[in-house]
Protein backbone atom coordinates (compact mmCIF):
# COMPACT_ATOMS: atom_id res chain seq x y z
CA UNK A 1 -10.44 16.03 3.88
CA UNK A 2 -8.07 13.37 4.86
CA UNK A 3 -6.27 10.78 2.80
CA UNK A 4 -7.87 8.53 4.57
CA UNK A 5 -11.39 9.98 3.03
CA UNK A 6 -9.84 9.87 -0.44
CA UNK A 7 -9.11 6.47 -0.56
CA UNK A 8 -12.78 5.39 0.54
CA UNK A 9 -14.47 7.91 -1.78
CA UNK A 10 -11.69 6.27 -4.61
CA UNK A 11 -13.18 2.66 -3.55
CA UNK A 12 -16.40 3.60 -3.80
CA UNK A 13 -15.51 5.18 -7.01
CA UNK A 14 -13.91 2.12 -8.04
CA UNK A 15 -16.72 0.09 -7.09
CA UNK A 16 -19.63 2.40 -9.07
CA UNK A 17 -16.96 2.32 -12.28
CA UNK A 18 -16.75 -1.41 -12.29
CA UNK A 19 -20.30 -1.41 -12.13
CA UNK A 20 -21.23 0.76 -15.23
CA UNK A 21 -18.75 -1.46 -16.89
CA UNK A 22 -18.73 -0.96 -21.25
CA UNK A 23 -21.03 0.86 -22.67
CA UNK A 24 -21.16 1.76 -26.29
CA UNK A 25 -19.90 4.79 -25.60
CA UNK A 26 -17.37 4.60 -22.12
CA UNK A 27 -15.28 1.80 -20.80
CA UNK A 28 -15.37 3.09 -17.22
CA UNK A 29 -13.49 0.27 -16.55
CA UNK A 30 -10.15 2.43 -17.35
CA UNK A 31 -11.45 5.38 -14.84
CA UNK A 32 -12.35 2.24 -12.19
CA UNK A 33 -8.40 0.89 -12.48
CA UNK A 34 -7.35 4.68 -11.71
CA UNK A 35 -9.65 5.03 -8.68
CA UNK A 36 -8.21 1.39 -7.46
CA UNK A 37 -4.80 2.03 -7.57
CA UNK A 38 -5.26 5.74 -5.64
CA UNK A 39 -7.48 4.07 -3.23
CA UNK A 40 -4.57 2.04 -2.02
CA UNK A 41 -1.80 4.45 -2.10
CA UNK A 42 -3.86 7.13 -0.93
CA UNK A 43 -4.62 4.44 2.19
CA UNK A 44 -1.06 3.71 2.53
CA UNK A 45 0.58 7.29 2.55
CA UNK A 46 -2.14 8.09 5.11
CA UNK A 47 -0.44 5.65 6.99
CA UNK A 48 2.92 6.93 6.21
CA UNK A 49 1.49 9.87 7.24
CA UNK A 50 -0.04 9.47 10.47
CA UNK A 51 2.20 6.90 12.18
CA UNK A 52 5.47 7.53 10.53
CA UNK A 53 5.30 11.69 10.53
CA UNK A 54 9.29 12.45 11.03
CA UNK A 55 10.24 9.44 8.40
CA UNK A 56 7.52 10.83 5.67
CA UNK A 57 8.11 14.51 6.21
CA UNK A 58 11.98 13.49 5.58
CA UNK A 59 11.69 12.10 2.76
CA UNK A 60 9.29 14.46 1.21
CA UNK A 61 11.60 17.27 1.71
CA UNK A 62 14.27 15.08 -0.34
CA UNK A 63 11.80 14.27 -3.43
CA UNK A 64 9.24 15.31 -5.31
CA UNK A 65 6.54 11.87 -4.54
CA UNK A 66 7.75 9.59 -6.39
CA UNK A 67 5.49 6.63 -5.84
CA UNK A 68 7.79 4.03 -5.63
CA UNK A 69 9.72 5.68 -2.92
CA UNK A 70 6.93 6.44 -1.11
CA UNK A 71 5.75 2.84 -1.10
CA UNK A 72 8.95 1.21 -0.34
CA UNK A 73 9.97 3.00 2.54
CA UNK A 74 5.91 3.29 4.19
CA UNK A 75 6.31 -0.71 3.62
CA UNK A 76 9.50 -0.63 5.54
CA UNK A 77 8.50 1.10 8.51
CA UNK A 78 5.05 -1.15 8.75
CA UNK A 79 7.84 -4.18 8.74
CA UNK A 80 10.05 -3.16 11.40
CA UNK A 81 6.68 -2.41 13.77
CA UNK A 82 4.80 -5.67 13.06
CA UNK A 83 7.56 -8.10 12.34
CA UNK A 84 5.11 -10.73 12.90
CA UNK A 85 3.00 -9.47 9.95
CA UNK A 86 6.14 -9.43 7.77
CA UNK A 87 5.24 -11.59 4.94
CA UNK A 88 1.74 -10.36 4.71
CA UNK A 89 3.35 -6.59 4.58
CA UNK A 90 5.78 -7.67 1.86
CA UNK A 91 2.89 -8.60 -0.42
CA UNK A 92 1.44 -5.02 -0.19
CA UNK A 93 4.23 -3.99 -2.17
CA UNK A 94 3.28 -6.72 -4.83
CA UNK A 95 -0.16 -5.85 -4.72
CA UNK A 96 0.34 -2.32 -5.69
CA UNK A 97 3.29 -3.18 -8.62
CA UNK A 98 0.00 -4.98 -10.24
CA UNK A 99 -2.48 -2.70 -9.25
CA UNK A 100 0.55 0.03 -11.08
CA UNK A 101 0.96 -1.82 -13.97
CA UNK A 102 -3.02 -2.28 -15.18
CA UNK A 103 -3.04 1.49 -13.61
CA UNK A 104 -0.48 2.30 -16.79
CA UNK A 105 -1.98 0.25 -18.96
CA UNK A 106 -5.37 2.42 -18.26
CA UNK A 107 -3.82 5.40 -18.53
CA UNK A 108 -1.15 5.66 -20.21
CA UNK A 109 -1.36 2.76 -23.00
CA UNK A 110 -3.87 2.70 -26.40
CA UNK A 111 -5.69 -0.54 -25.05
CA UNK A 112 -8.66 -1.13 -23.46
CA UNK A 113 -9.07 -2.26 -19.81
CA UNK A 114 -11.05 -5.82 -20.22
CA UNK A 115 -13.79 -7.84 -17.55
CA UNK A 116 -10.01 -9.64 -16.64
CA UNK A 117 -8.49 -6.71 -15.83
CA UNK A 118 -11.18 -5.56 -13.65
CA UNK A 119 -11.38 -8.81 -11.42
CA UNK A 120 -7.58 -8.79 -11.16
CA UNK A 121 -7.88 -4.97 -9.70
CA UNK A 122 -10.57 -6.01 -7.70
CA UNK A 123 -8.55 -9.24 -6.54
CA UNK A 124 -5.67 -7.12 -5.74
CA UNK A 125 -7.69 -4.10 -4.03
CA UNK A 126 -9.15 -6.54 -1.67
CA UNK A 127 -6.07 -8.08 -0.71
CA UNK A 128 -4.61 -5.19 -0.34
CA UNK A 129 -7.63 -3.94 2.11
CA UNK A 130 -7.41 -6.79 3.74
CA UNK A 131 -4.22 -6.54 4.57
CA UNK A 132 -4.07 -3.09 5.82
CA UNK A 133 -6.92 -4.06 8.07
CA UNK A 134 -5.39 -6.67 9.73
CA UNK A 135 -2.29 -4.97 10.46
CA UNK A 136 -3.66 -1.40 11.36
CA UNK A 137 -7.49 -1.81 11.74
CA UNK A 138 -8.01 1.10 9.23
């Protein structure tokens, strides 16, 4: 299964999670914040991947995945090959800081995920998507 699979079965994920909401029992919102987040990088190192083989397969010999890396230099490479898409690339980079950050907060931090923070992941997914569409069609 490609990356490219995993970030549409993450959406979807995303999207069912969001739905279900708070229950008495589950905030699936914090499980809906994960699946956005890997939805986008998943979509994004496919990218890497596919179109940028020699650069990604260099740096994964040097490091262990570090996210941040990853990102950057995936970002980079779109830049150089649609300079006229430049300032829309840029703001993937933005996108997924946020999307990182309420990602953290989900998973890492002893607070729930609130209605907000679900419309600003959704906000951010979609912009993100959107994005990524218009530069690669994906």
């Amino acid at each position: 299964m490609s990356l490219l699979h995993k970030s549409h079965d993450n959406y979807s994920a995303f999207l069912l999670l969001k739905e279900r909401g708070v229950t008495k029992s589950t905030n699936y919102y914090t499980a809906a914040v994960h699946c956005a987040y890997y939805s986008c990088y998943q979509k994004l190192i496919y990218i890497f991947k596919e179109y940028y083989a020699k650069r990604y397969d260099e740096l994964n010999e040097r490091t262990s995945g570090s996210h941040n890396l990853f990102i950057g230099e995936c970002v980079g490479c779109l830049t150089n090959t649609f300079k006229e898409k430049k300032r829309d690339i840029t703001k993937l980079t933005r996108f997924l800081k946020q999307l990182k950050a309420i990602r953290k907060k989900s998973d890492y931090e002893d607070e729930l995920i609130s209605k907000d923070d679900i419309e600003k992941v959704q906000q951010y997914l979609e912009a993100f998507s959107r994005i990524i569409k218009e530069i690669t069609k994906l």
